[in-house]
Protein backbone atom coordinates (compact mmCIF):
# COMPACT_ATOMS: atom_id res chain seq x y z
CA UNK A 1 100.86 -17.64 24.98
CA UNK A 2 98.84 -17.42 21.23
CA UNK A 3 96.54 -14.55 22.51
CA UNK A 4 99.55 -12.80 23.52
CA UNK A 5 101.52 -13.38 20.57
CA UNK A 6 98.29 -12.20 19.00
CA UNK A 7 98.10 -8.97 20.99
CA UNK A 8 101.77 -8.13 20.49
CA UNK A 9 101.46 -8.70 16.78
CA UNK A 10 98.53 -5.92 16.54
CA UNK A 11 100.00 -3.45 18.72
CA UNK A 12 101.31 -0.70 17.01
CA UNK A 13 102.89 1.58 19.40
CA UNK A 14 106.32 1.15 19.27
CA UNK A 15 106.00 1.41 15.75
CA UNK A 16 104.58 5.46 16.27
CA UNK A 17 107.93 5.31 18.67
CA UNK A 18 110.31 4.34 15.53
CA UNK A 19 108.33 6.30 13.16
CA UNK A 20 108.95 9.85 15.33
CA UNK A 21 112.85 8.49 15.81
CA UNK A 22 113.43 8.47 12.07
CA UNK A 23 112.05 11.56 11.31
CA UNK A 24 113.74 13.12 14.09
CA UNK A 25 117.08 11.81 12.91
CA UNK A 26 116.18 12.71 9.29
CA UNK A 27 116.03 16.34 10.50
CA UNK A 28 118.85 16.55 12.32
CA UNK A 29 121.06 14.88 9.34
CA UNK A 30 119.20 17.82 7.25
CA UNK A 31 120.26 20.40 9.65
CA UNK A 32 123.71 18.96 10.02
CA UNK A 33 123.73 19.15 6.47
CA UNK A 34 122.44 22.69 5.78
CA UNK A 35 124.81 23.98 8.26
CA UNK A 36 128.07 22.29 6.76
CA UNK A 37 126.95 24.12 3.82
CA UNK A 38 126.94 27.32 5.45
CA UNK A 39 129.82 27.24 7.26
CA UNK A 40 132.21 26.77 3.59
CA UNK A 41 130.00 29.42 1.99
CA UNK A 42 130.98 31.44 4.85
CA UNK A 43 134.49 30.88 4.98
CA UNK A 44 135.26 31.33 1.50
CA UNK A 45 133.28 34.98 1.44
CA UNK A 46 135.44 35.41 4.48
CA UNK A 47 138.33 34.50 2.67
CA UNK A 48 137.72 36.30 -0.82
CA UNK A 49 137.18 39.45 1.24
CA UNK A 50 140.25 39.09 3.11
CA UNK A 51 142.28 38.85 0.24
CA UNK A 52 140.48 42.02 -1.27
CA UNK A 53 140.91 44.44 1.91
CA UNK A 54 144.72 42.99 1.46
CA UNK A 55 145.50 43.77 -2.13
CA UNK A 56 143.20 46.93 -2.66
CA UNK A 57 144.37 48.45 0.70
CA UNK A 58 147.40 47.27 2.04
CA UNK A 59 149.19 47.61 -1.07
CA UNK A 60 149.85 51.19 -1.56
CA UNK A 61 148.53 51.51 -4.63
């Protein structure tokens, strides 16, 4: 039971396994993130140039 609580202590592979999880979360939060921003950028262009075409065209001025 020591030499395998011995072995287990040494191995390191799940620890590459929880390493490669983290990082792969920590990219998706960035993307998440990055694409939030975006999308209001977007919508408020979208918005401003709405309410151009309607007060420079639809007027009658």
């Amino acid at each position: 039971m020591i030499r395998f609580l011995k072995t287990f202590q040494h191995n390191e592979d799940g620890a590459v396994t929880v390493d490669w999880v983290v990082l792969c979360a920590a990219i998706v939060g960035l993307a998440i993130v990055i694409v939030t921003a975006m999308q209001t950028g977007a919508l408020t262009l979208t918005g401003n140039v709405g309410t151009f075409f309607e007060t420079e065209f639809f007027t009658g001025e």
